[in-house]
Protein backbone atom coordinates (compact mmCIF):
# COMPACT_ATOMS: atom_id res chain seq x y z
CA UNK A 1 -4.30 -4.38 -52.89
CA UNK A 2 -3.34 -4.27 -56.78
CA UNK A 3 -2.30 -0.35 -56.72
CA UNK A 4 0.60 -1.13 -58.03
CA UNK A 5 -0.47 -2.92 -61.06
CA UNK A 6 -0.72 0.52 -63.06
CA UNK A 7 -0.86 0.91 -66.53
CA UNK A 8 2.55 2.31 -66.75
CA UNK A 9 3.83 -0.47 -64.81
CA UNK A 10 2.59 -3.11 -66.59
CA UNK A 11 3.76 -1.58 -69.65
CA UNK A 12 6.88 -1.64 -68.40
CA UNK A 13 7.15 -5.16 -67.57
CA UNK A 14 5.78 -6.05 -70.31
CA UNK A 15 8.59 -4.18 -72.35
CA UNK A 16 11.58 -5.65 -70.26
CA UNK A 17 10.63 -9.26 -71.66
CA UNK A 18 10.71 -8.12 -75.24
CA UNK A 19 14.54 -8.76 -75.80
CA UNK A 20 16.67 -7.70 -79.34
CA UNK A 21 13.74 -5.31 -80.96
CA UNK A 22 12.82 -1.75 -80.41
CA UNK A 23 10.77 -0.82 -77.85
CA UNK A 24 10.86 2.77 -77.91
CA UNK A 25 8.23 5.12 -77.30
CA UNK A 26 6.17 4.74 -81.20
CA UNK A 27 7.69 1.42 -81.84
CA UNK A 28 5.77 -1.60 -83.12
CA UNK A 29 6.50 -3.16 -80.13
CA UNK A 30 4.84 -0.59 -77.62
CA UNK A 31 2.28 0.02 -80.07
CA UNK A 32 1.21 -3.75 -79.63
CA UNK A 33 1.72 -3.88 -76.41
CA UNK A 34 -0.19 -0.92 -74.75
CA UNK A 35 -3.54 -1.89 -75.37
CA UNK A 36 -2.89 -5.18 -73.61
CA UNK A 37 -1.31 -3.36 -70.36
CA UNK A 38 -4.11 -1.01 -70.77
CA UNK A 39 -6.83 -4.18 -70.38
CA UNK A 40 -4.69 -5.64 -67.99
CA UNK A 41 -4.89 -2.75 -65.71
CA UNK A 42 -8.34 -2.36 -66.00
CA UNK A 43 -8.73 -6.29 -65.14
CA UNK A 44 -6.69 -5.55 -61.60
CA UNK A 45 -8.80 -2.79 -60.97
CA UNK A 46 -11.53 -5.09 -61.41
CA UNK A 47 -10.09 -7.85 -59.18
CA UNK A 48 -9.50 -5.06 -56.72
CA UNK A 49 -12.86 -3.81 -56.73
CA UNK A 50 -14.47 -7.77 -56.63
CA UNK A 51 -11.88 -8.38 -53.47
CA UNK A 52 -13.13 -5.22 -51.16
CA UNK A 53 -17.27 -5.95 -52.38
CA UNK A 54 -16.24 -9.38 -50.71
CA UNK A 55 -15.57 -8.55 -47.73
CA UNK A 56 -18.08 -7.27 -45.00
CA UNK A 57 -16.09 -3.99 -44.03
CA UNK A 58 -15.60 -2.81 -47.50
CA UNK A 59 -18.58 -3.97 -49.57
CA UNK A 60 -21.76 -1.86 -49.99
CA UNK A 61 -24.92 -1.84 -51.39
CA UNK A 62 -26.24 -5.14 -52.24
CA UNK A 63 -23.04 -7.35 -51.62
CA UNK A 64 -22.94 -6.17 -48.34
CA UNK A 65 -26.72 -6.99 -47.91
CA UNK A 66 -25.63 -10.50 -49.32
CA UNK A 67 -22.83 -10.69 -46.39
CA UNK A 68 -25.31 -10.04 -44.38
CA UNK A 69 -27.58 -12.35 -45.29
CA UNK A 70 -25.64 -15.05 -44.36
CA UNK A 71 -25.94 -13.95 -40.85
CA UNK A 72 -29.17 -13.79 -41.04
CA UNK A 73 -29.98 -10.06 -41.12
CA UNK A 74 -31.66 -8.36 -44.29
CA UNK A 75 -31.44 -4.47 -44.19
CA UNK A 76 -34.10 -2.54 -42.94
CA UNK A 77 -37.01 -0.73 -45.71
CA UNK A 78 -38.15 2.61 -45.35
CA UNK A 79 -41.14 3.02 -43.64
CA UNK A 80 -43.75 5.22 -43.85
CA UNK A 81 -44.92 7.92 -41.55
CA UNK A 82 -48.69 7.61 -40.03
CA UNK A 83 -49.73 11.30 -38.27
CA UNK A 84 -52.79 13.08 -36.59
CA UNK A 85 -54.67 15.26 -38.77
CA UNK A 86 -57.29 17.57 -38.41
CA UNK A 87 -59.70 19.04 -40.04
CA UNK A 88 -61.91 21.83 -39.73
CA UNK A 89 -65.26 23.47 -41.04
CA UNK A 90 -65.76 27.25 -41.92
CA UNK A 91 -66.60 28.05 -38.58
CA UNK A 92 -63.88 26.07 -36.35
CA UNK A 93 -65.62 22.90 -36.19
CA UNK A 94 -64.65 19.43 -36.97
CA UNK A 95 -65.93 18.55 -39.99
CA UNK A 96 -66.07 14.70 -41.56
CA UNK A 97 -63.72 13.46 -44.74
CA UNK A 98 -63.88 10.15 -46.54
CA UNK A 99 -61.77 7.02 -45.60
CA UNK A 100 -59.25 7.18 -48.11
CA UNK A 101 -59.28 10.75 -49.08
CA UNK A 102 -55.70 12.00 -50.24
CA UNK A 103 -54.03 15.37 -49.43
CA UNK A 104 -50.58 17.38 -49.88
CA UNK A 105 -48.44 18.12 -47.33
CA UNK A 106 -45.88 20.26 -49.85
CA UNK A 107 -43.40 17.60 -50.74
CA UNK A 108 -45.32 14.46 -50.08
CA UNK A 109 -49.12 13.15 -50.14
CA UNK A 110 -51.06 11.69 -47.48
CA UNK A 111 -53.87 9.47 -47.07
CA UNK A 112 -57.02 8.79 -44.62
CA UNK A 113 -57.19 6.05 -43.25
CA UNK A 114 -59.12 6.14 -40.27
CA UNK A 115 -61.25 8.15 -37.91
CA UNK A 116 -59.39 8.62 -34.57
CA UNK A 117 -60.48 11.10 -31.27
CA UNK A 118 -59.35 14.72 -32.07
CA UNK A 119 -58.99 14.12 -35.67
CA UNK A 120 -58.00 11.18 -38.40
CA UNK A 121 -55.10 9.25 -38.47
CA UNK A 122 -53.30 9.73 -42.48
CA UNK A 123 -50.63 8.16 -43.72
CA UNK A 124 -48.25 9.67 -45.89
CA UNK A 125 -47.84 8.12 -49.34
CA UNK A 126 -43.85 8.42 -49.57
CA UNK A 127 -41.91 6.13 -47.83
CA UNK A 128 -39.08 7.62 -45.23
CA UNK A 129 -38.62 10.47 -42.63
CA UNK A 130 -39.94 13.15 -45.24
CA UNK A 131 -43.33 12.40 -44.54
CA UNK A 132 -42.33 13.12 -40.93
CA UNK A 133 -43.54 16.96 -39.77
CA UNK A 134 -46.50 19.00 -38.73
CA UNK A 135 -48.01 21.12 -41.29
CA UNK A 136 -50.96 22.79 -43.32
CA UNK A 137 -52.62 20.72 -45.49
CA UNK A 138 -54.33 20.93 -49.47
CA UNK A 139 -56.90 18.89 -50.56
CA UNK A 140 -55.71 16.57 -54.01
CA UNK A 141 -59.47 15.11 -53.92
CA UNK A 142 -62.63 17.55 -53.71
CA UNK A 143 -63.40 18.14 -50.13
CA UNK A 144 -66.63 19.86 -49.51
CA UNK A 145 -67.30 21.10 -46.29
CA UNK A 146 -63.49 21.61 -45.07
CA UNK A 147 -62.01 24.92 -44.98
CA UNK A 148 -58.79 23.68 -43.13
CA UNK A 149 -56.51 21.00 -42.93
CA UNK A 150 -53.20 20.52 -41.15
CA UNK A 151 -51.32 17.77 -39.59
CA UNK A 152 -50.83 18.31 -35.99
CA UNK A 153 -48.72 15.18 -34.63
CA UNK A 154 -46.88 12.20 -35.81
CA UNK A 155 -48.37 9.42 -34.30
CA UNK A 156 -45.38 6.96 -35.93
CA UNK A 157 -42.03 8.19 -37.64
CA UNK A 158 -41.35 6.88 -40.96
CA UNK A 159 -37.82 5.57 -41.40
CA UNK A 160 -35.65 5.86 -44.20
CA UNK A 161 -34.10 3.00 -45.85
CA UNK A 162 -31.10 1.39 -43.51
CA UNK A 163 -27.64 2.92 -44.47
CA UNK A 164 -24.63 0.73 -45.43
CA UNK A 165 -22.90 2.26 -42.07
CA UNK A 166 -26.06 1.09 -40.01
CA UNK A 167 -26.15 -2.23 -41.73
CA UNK A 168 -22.69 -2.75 -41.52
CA UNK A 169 -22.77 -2.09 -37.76
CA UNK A 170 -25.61 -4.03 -37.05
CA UNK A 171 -23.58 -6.88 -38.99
CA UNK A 172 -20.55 -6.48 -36.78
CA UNK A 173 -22.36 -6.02 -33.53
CA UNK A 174 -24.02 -9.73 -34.42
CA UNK A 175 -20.99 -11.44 -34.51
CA UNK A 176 -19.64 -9.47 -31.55
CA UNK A 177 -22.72 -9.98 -29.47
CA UNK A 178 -24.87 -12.54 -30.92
CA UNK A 179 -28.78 -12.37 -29.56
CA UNK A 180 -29.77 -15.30 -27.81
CA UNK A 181 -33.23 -15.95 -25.20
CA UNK A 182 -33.73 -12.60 -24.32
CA UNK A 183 -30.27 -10.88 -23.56
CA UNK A 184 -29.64 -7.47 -23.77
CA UNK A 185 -28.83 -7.32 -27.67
CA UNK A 186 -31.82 -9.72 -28.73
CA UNK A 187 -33.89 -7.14 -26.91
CA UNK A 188 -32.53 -4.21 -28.58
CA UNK A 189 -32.70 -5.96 -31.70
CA UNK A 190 -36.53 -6.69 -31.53
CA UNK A 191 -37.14 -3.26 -29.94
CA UNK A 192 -35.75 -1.75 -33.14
CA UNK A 193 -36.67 -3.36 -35.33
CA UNK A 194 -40.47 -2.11 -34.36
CA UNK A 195 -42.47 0.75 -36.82
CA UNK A 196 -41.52 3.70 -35.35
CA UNK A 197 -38.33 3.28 -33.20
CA UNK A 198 -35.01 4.84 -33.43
CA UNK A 199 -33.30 3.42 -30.14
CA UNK A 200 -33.76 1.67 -26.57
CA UNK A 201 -32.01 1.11 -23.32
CA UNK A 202 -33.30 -1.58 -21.38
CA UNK A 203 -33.47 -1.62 -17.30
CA UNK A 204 -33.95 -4.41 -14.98
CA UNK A 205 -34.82 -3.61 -11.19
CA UNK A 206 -33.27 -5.14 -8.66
CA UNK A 207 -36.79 -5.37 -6.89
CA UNK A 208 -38.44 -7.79 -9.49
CA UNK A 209 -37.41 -11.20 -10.33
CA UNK A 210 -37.76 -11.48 -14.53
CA UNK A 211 -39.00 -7.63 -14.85
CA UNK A 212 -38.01 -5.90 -17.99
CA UNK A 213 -38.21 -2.08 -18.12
CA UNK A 214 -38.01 -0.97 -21.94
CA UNK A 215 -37.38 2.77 -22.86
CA UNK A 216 -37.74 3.69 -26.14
CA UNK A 217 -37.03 7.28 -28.71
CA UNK A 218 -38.65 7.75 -32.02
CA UNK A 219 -38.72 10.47 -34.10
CA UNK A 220 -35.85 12.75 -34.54
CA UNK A 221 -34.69 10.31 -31.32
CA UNK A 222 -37.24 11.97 -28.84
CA UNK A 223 -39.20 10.44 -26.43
CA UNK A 224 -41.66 8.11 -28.77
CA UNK A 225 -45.40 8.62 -28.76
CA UNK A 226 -47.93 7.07 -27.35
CA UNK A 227 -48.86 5.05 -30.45
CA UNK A 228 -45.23 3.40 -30.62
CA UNK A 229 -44.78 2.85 -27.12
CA UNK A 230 -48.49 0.84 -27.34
CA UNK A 231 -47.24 -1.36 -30.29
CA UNK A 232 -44.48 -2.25 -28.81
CA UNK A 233 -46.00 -3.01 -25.74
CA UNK A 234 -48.56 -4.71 -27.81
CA UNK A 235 -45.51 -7.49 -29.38
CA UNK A 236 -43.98 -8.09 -26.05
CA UNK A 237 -47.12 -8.92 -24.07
CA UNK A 238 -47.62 -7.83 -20.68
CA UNK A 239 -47.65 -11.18 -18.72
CA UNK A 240 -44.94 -13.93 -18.60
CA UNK A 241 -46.41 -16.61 -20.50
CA UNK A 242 -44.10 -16.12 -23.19
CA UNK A 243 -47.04 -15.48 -26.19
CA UNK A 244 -45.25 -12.44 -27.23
CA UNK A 245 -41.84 -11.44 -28.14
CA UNK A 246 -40.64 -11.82 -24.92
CA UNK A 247 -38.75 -14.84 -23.06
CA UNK A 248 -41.38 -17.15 -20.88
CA UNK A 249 -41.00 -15.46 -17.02
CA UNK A 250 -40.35 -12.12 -18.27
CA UNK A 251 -42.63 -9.48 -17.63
CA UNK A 252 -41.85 -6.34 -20.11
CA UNK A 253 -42.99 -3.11 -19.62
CA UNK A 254 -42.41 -0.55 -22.41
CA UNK A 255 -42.55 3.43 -21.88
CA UNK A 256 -41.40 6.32 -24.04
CA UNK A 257 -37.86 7.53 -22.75
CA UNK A 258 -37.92 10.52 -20.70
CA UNK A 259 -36.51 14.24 -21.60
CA UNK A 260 -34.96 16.99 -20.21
CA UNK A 261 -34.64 20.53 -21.02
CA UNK A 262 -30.75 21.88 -21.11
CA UNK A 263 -30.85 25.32 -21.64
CA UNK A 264 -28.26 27.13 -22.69
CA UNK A 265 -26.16 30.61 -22.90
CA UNK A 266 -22.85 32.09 -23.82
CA UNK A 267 -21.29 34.69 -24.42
CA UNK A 268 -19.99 35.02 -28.68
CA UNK A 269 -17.47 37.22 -29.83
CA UNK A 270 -17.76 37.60 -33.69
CA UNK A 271 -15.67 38.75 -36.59
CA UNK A 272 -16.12 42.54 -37.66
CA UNK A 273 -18.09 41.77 -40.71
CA UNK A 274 -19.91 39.11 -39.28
CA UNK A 275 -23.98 38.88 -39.54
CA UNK A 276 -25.24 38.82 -36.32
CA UNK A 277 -28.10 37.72 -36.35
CA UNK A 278 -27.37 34.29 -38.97
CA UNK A 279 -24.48 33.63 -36.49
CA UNK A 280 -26.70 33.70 -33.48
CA UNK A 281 -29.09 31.19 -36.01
CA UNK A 282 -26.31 29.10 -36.90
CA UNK A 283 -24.92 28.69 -33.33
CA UNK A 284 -28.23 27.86 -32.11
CA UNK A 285 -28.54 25.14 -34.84
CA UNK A 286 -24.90 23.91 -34.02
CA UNK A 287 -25.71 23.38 -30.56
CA UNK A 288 -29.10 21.33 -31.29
CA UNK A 289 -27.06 19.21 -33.30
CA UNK A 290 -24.62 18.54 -30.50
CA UNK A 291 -28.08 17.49 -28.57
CA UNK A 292 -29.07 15.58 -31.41
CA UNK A 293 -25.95 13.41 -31.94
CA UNK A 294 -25.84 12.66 -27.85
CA UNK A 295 -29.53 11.34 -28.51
CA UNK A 296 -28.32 8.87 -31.58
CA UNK A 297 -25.88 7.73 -29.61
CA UNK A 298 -28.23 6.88 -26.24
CA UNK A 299 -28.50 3.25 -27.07
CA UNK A 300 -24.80 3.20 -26.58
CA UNK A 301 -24.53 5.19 -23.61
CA UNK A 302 -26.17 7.76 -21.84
CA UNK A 303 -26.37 11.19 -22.20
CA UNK A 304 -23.51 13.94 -21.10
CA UNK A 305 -24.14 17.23 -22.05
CA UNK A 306 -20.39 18.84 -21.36
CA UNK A 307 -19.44 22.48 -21.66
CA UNK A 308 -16.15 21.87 -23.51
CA UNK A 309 -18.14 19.63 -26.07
CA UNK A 310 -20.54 23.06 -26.44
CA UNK A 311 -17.80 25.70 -26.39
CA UNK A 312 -16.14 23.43 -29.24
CA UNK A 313 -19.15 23.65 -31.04
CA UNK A 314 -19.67 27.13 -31.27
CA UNK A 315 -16.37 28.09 -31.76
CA UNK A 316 -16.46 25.91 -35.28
CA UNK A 317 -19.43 28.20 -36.08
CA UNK A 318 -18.51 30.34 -38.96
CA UNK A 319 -18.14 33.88 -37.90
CA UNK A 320 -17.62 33.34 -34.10
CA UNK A 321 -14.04 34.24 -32.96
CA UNK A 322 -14.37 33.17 -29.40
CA UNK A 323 -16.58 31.85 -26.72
CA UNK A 324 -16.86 32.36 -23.42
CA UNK A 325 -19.18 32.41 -19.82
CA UNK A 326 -20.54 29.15 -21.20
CA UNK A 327 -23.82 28.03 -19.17
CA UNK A 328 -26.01 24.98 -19.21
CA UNK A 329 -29.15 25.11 -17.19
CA UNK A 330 -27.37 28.62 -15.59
CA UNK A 331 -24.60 26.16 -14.00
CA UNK A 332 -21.09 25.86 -15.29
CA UNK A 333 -20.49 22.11 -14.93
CA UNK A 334 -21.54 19.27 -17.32
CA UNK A 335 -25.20 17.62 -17.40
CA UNK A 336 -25.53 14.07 -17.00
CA UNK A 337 -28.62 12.30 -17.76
CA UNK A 338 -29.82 8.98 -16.17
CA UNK A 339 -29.90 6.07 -18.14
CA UNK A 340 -33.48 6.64 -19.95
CA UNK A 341 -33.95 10.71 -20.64
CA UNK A 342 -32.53 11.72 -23.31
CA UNK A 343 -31.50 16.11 -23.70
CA UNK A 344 -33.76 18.32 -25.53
CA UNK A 345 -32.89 22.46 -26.36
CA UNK A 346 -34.16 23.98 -23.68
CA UNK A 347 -33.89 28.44 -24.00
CA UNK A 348 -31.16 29.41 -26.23
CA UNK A 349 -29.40 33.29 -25.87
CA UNK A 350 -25.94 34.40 -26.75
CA UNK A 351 -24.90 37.94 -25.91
């Protein structure tokens, strides 16, 4: 708003109103004066600053969180991941450690915290999705009688603390579509809000009078685990008496979202000096991300999986010159998805 008000600007003005003295460049004058333009511009760029950390689509950080506020929504923490672990004895066994017991997963630490079938359930110390992988792990405490550890599911993603974009969105989508007894966006809103879940879509059959069907993705926005789905089931009740998140008369029923395996092939053609093999690697990896992104964006809308969209892809690859005989799922026309499965990578080859 206040570009204009420059320090050589100001300075300028400033000089016009000086009238019968020298104002030359090393004059008393401009001497005196140039310090003051110099404050003066610092004080718009201040103003400019305060006017845009005012305002809900230019603020950030905690002004934005204090917009928010007044709508009544408070950005989300990190949470921490919770995961399967087991552990076993010199000879392949299951073997017993203490409630409590702490162990490294290579960046992070993890702790026991309860006995579960097939193994114990840990948490991981560090708030966030880094805690979220399978993996070998080291004692920290002495462990007698274990001669291997590893993590072998995650039970519940962590979450890392809520963006300014996310928040920002969430804060525009309330005042767009403000949640009220049970519509679609006070659904969605309680749905993620829940340990564990990255998105939703909500169905309601035509053959049931107040049924809810609720399908939800969790970590890296697959299908969510058993654990979540059970929580979540757990806060909405399973009845209609209204005890539970859910509206009196409805009767929710939560499942993970369902997946499907698009498999893909193509044909590359790469530059002369190209490395085939990290091309291959890095076209692979482009084309999960394509995957990826369609599965953030499932709340929104469901899933297309489109040739052009993967031929685009690829050809932004470094390396790759041109793409052809594109195939998804050995068919040459798009994928679309039903409302709750979300794509996965199914086989990947490039010739």
């Amino acid at each position: 708003m206040y570009e204009a008000m420059n320090y050589e600007t100001l300075l300028e003005r400033m000089l016009a109103r000086v009238e019968g003295l020298d104002t030359s460049e090393g004059s008393v004058v401009m001497t005196a004066l140039a310090p003051a333009a110099a404050l003066l511009a610092q004080a718009y760029m201040d103003l400019d600053t305060a006017i845009n950390l005012s305002f809900a689509d230019t603020a950030d950080g905690e002004y934005l969180e204090r917009r928010a506020k007044e709508l009544g929504i408070a950005r989300s923490p990190a949470t921490k991941a919770v995961c399967i672990a087991s552990f076993l004895d010199s000879a392949g066994l299951a073997a017993g450690v203490d409630i409590g017991s702490r162990w490294n997963g290579g960046e992070v630490n993890y702790r026991v915290i309860e006995a579960v079938s097939g193994g114990y359930r840990v948490e991981c110390e560090t708030a966030g999705t880094v805690g979220n992988g399978t993996g070998p792990l080291s004692p920290v405490d002495y462990a007698p009688g274990v001669a291997s550890a590893a993590i072998t599911a995650v039970e519940s993603a962590g979450k890392d603390v809520e963006s300014d974009e996310d928040l920002r969105k969430r804060y525009f989508d309330r005042l767009t579509a403000f949640p009220f007894a049970g519509n679609y966006t006070a659904y969605r809103e309680m749905c993620e809000a829940q340990k564990g879940v990255t998105g939703c879509r909500l169905e309601t059959p035509n053959t049931a009078n107040g049924a809810v069907n609720i399908f939800l993705i969790g970590e890296n926005y697959l299908p969510a685990g058993s654990g979540v789905v059970s929580a979540v089931q757990d806060v909405f009740t399973d009845n209609r008496n209204g005890l539970g998140l859910a509206p009196v008369g409805h009767l929710v029923t939560v499942a993970a979202a369902g997946s499907l395996e698009v498999a893909l092939s193509a044909a590359l053609t790469l530059e002369a000096d190209a490395d085939e093999t990290a091309v291959k690697a890095a076209a692979q990896a482009a084309y999960e991300n394509y995957l990826l992104e369609l599965r953030q964006d499932w709340s929104e809308r469901a899933a297309v999986v489109r040739v052009a969209q993967v031929t685009l892809k690829l050809l932004q690859v470094p390396g790759v010159t041109d793409v052809s005989d594109v195939k998804l799922n050995n068919g040459t026309v798009n994928i679309t998805l039903d409302n709750h499965t979300v794509p996965v990578t199914g086989g990947v080859s490039f010739v």
